[in-house]
PDB file of N, CA and C in Angstrom:
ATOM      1  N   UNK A   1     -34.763 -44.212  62.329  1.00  0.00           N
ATOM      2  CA  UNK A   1     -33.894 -43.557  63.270  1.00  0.00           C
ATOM      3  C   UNK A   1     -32.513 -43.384  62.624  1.00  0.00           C
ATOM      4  N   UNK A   2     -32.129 -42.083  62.997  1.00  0.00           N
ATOM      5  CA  UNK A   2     -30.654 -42.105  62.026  1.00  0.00           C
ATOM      6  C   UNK A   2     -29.505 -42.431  63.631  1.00  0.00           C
ATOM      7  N   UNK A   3     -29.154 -43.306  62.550  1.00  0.00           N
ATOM      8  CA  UNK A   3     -27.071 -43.985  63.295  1.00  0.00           C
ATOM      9  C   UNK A   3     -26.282 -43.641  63.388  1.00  0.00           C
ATOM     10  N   UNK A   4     -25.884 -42.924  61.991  1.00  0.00           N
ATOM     11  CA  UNK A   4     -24.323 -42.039  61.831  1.00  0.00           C
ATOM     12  C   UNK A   4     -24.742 -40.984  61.090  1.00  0.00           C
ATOM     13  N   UNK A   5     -23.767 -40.144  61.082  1.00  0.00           N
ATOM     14  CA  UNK A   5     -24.057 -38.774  59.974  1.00  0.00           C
ATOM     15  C   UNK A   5     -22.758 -38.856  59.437  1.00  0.00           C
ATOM     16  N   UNK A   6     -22.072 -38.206  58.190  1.00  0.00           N
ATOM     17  CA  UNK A   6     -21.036 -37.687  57.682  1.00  0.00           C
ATOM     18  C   UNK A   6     -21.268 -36.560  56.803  1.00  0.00           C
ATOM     19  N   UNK A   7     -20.487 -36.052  56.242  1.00  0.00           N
ATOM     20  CA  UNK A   7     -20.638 -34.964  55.628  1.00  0.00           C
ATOM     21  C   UNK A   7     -19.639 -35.408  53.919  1.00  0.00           C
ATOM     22  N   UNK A   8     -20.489 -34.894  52.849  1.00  0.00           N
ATOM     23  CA  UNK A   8     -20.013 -35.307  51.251  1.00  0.00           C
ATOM     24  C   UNK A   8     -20.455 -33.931  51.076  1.00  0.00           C
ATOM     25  N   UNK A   9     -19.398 -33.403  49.996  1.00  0.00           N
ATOM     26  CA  UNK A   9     -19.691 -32.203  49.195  1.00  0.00           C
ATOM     27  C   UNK A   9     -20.675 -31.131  49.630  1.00  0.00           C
ATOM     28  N   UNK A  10     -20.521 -31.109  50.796  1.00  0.00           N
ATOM     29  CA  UNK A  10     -21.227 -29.907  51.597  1.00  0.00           C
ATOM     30  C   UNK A  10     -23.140 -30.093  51.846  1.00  0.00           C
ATOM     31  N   UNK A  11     -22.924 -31.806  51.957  1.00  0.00           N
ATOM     32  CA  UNK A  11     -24.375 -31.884  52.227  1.00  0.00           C
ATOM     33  C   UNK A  11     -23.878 -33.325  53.285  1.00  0.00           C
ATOM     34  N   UNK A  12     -24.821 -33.464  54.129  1.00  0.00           N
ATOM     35  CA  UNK A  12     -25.275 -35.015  54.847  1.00  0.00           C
ATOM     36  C   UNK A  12     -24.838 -36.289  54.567  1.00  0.00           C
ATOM     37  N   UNK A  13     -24.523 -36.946  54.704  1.00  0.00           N
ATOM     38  CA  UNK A  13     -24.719 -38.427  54.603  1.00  0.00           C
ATOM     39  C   UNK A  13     -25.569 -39.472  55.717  1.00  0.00           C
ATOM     40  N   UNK A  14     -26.731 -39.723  55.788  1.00  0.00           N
ATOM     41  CA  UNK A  14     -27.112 -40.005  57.090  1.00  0.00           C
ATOM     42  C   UNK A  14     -27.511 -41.579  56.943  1.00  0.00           C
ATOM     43  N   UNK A  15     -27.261 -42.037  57.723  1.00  0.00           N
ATOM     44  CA  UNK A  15     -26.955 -43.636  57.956  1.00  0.00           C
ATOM     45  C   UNK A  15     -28.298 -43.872  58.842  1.00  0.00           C
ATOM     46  N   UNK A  16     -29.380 -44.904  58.331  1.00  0.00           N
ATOM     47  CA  UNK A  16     -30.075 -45.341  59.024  1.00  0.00           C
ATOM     48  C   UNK A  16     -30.878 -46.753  59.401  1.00  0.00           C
ATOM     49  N   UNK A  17     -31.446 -46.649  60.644  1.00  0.00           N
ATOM     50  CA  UNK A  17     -31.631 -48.161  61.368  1.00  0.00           C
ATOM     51  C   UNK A  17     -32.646 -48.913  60.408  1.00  0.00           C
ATOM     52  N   UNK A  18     -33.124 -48.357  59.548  1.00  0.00           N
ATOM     53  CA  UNK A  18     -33.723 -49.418  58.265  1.00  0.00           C
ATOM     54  C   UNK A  18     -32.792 -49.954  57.315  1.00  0.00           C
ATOM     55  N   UNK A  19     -31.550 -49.739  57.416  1.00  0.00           N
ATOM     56  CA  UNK A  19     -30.554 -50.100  56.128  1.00  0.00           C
ATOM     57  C   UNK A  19     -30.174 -49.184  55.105  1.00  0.00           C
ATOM     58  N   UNK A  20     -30.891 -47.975  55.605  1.00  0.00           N
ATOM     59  CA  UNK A  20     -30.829 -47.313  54.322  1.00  0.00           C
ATOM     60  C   UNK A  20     -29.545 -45.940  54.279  1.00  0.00           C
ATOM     61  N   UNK A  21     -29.147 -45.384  53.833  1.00  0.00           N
ATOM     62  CA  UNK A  21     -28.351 -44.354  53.368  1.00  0.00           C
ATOM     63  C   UNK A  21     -28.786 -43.534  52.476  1.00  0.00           C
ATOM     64  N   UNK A  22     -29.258 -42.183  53.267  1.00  0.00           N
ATOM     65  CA  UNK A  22     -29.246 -41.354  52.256  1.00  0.00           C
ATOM     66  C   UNK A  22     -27.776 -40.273  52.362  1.00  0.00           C
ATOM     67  N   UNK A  23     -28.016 -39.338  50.801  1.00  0.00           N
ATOM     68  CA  UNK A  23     -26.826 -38.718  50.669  1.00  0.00           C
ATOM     69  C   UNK A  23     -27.767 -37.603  50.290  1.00  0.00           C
ATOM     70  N   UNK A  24     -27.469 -37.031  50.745  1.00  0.00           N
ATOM     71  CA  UNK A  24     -28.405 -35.413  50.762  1.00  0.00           C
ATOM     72  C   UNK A  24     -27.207 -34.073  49.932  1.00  0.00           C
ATOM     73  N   UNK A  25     -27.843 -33.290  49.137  1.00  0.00           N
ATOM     74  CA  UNK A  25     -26.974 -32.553  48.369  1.00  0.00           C
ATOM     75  C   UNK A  25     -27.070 -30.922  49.410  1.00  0.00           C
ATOM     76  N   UNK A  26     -26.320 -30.149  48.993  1.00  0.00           N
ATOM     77  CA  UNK A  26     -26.138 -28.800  49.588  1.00  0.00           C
ATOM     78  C   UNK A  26     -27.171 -27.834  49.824  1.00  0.00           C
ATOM     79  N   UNK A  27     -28.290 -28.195  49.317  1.00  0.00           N
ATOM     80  CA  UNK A  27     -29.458 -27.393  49.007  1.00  0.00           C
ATOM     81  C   UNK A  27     -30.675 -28.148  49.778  1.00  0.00           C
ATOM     82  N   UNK A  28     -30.020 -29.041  50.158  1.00  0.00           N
ATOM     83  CA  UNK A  28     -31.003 -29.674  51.013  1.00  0.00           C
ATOM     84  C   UNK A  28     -32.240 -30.898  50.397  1.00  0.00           C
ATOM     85  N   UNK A  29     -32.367 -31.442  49.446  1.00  0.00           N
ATOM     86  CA  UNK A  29     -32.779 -32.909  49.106  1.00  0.00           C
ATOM     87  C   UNK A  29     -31.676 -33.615  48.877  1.00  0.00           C
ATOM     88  N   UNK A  30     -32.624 -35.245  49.357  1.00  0.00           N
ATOM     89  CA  UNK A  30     -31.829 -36.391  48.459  1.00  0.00           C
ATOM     90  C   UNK A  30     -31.078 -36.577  47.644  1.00  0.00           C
ATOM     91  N   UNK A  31     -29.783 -36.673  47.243  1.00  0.00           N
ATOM     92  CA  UNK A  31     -29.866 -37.185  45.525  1.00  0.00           C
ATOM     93  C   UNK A  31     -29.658 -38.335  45.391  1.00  0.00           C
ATOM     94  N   UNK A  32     -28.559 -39.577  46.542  1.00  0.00           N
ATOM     95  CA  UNK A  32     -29.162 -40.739  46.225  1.00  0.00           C
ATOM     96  C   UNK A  32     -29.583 -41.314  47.874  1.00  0.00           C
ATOM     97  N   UNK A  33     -30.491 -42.622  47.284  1.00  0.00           N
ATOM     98  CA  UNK A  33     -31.195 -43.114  48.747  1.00  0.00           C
ATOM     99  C   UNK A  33     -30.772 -44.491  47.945  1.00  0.00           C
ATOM    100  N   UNK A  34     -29.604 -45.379  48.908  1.00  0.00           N
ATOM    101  CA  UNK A  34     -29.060 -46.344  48.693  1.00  0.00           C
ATOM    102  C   UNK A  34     -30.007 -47.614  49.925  1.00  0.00           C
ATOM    103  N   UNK A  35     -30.366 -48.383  49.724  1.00  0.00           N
ATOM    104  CA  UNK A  35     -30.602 -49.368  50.442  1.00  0.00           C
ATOM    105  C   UNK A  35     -29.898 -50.729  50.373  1.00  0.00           C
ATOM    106  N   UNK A  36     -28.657 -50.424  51.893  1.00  0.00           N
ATOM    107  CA  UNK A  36     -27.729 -50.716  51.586  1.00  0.00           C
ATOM    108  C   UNK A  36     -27.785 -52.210  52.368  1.00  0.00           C
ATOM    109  N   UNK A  37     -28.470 -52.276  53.425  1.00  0.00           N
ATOM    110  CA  UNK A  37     -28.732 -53.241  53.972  1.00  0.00           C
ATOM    111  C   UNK A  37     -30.106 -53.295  54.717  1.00  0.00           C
ATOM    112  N   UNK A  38     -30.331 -54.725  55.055  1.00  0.00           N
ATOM    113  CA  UNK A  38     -31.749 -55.614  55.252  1.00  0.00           C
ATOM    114  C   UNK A  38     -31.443 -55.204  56.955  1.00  0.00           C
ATOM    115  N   UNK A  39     -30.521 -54.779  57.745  1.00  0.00           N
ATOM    116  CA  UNK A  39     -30.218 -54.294  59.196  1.00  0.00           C
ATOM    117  C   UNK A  39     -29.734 -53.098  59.514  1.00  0.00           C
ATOM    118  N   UNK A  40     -29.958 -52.441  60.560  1.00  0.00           N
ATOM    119  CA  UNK A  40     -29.150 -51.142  60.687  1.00  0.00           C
ATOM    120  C   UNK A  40     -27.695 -51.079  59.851  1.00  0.00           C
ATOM    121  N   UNK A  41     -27.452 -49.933  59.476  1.00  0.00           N
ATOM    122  CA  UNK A  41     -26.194 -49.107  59.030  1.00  0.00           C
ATOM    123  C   UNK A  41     -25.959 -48.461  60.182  1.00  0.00           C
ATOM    124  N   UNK A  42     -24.579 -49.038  60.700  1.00  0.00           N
ATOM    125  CA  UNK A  42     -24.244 -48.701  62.174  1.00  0.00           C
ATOM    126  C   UNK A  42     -22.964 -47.400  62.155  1.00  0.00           C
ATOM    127  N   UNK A  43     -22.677 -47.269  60.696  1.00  0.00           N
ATOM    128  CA  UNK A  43     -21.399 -46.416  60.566  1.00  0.00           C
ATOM    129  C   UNK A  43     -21.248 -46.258  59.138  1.00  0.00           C
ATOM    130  N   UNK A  44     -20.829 -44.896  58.579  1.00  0.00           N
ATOM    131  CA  UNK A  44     -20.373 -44.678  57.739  1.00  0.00           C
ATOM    132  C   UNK A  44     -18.979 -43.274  57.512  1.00  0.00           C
ATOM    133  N   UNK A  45     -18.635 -43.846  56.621  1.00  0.00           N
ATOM    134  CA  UNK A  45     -17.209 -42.806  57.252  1.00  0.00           C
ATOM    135  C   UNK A  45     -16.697 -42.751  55.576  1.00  0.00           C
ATOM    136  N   UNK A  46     -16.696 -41.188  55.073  1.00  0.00           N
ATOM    137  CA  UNK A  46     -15.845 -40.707  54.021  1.00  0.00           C
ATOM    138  C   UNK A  46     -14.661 -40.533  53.826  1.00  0.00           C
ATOM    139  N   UNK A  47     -14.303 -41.402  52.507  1.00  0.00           N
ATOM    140  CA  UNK A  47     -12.694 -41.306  52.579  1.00  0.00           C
ATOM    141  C   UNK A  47     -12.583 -39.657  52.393  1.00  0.00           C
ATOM    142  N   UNK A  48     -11.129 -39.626  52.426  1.00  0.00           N
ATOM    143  CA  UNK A  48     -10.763 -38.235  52.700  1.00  0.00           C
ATOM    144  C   UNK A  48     -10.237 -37.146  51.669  1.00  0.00           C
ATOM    145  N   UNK A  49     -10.459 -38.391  50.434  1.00  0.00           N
ATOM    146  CA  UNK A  49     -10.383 -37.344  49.160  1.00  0.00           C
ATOM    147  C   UNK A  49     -11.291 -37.379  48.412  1.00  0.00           C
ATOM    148  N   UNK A  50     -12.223 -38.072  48.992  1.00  0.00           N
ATOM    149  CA  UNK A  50     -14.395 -37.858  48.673  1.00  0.00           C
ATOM    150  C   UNK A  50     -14.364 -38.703  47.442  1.00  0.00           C
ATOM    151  N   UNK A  51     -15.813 -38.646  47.737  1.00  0.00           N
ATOM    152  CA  UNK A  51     -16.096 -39.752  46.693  1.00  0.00           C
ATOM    153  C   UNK A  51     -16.131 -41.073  46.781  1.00  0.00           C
ATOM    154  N   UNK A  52     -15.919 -41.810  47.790  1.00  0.00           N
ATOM    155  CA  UNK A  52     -16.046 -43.059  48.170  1.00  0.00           C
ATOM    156  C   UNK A  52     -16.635 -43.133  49.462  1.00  0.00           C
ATOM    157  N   UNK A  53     -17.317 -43.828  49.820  1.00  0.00           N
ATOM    158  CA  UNK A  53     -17.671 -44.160  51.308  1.00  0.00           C
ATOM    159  C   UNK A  53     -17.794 -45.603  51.649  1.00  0.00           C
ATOM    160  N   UNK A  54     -17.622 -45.812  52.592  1.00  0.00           N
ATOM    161  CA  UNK A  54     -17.695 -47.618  53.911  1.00  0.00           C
ATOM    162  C   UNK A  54     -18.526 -47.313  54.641  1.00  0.00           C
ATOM    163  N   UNK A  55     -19.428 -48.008  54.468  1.00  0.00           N
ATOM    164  CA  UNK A  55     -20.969 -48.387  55.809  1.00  0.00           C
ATOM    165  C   UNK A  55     -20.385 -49.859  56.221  1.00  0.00           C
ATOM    166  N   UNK A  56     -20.913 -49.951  57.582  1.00  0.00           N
ATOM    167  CA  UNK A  56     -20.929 -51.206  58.552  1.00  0.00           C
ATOM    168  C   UNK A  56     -22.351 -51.674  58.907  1.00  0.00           C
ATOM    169  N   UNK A  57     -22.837 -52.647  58.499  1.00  0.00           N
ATOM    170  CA  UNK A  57     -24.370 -53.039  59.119  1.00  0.00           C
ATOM    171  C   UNK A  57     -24.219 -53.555  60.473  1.00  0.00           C
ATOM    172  N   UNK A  58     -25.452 -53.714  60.951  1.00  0.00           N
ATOM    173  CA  UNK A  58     -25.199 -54.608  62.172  1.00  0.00           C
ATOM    174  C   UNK A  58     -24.825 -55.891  62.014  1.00  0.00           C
ATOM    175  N   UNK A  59     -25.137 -56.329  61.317  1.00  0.00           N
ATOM    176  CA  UNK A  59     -25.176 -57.658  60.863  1.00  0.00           C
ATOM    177  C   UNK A  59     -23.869 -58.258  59.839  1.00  0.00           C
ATOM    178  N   UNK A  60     -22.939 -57.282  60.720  1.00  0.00           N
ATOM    179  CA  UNK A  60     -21.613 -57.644  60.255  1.00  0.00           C
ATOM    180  C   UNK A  60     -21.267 -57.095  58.777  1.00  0.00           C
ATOM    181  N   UNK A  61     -21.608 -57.027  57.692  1.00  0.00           N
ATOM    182  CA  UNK A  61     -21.702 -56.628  56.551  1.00  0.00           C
ATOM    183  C   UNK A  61     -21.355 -55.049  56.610  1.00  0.00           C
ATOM    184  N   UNK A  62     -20.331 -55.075  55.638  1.00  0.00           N
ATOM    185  CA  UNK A  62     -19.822 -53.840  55.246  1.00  0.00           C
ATOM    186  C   UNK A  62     -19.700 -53.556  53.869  1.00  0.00           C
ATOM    187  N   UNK A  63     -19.494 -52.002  52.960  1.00  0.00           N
ATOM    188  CA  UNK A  63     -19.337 -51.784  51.240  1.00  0.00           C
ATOM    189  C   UNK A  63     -18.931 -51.014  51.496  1.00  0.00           C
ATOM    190  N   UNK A  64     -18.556 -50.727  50.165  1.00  0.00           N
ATOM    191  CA  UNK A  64     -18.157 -49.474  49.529  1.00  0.00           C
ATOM    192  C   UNK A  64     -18.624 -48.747  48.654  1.00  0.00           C
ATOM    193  N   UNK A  65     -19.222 -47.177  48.854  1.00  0.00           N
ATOM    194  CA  UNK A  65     -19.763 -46.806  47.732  1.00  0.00           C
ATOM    195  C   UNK A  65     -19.039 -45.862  47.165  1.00  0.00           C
ATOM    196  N   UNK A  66     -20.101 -45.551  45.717  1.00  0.00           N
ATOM    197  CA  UNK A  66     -19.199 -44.169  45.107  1.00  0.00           C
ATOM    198  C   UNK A  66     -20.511 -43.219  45.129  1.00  0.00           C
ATOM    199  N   UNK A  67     -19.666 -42.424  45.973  1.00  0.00           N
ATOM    200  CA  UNK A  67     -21.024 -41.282  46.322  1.00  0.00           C
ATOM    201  C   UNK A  67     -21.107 -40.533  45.099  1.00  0.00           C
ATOM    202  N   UNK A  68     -20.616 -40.537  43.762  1.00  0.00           N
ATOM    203  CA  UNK A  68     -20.666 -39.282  43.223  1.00  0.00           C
ATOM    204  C   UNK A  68     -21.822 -40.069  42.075  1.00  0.00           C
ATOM    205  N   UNK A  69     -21.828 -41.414  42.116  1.00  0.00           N
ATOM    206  CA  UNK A  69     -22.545 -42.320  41.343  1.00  0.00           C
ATOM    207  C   UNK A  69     -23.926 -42.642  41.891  1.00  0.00           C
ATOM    208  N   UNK A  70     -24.135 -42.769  43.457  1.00  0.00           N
ATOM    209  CA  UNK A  70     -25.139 -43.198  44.330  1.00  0.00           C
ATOM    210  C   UNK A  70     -25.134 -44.490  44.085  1.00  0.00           C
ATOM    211  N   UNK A  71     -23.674 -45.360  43.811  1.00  0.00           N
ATOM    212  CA  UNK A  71     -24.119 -46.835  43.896  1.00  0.00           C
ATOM    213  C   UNK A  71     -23.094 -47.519  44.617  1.00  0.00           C
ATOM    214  N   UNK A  72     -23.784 -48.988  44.817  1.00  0.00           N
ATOM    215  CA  UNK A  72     -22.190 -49.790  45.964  1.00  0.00           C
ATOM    216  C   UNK A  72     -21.753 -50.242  44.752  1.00  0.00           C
ATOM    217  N   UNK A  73     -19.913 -50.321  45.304  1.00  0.00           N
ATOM    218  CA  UNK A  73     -19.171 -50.722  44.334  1.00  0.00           C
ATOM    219  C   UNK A  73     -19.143 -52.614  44.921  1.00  0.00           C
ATOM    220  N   UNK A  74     -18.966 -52.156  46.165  1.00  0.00           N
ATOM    221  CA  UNK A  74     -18.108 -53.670  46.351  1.00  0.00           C
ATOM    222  C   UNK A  74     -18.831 -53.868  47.811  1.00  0.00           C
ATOM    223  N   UNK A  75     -19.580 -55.114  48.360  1.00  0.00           N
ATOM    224  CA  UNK A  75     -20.640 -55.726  49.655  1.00  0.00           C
ATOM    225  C   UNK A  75     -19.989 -56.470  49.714  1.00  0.00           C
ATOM    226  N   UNK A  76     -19.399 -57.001  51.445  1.00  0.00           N
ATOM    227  CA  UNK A  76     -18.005 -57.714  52.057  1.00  0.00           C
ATOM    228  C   UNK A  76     -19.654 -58.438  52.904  1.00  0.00           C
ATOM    229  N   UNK A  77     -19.945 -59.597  53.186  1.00  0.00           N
ATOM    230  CA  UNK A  77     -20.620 -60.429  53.909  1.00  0.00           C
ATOM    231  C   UNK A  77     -19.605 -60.858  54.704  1.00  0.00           C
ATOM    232  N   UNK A  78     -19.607 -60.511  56.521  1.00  0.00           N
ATOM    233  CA  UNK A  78     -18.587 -60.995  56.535  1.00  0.00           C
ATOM    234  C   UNK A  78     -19.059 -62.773  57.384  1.00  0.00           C
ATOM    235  N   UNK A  79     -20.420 -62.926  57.760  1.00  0.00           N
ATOM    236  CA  UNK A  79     -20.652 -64.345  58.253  1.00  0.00           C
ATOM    237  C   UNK A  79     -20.212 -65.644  56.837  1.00  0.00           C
ATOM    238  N   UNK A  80     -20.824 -65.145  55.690  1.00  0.00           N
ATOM    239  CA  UNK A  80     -20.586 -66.120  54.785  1.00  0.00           C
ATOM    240  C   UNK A  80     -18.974 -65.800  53.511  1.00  0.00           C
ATOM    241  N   UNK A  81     -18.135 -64.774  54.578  1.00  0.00           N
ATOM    242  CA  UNK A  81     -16.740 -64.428  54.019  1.00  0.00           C
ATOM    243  C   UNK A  81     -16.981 -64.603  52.776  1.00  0.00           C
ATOM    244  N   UNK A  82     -17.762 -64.021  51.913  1.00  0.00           N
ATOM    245  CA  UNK A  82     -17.820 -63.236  50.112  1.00  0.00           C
ATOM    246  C   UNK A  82     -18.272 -62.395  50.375  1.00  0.00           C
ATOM    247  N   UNK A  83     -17.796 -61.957  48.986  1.00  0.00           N
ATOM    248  CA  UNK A  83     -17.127 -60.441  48.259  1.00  0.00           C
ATOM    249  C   UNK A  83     -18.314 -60.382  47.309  1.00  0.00           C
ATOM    250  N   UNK A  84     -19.282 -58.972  46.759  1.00  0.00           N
ATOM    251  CA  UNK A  84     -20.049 -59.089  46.147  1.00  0.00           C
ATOM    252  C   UNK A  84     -19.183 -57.934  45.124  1.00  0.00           C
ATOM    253  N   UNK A  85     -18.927 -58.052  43.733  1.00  0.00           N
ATOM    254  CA  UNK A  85     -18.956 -56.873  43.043  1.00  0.00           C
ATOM    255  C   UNK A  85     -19.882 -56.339  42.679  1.00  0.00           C
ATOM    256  N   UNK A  86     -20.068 -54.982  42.907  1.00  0.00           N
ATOM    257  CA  UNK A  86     -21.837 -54.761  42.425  1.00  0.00           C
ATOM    258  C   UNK A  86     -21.443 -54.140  41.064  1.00  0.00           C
TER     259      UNK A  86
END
């Protein structure tokens, strides 16, 4: 089930209740499918000079990715308060 939507470089970003994130390109496929968390992805929101994005799990847990890479930079746990560098 999809959670959130945003929009990157004129394609999708769709946030969903398996954990997963895809980032869909302009033409309409995938280009990356991040599995970002083990619980819903309840939110994701593009910074505003692109290229980075913040997902929120349910399960408290939030990152940061680099959409232009398809990878997380940085996973905030926030029950066990660490910082993951990925």
């Amino acid at each position: 089930m999809v959670t959130d939507v945003d929009w990157f470089d004129r394609g999708p970003v769709i946030a969903g209740s398996n954990g997963t994130i895809s980032i869909w390109s302009a033409g309409g496929s995938i280009k990356y499918k991040l599995q970002a968390y083990d619980t819903a992805v309840v939110g994701v929101d593009i910074h505003p000079a692109g290229g980075l994005m913040l997902s929120a799990s349910q399960s408290g847990e939030w990152s940061i990715h680099d959409l232009t890479q398809g990878i997380t930079v940085v996973k905030y746990k926030d029950d066990a308060g660490t910082i993951s560098l990925c």
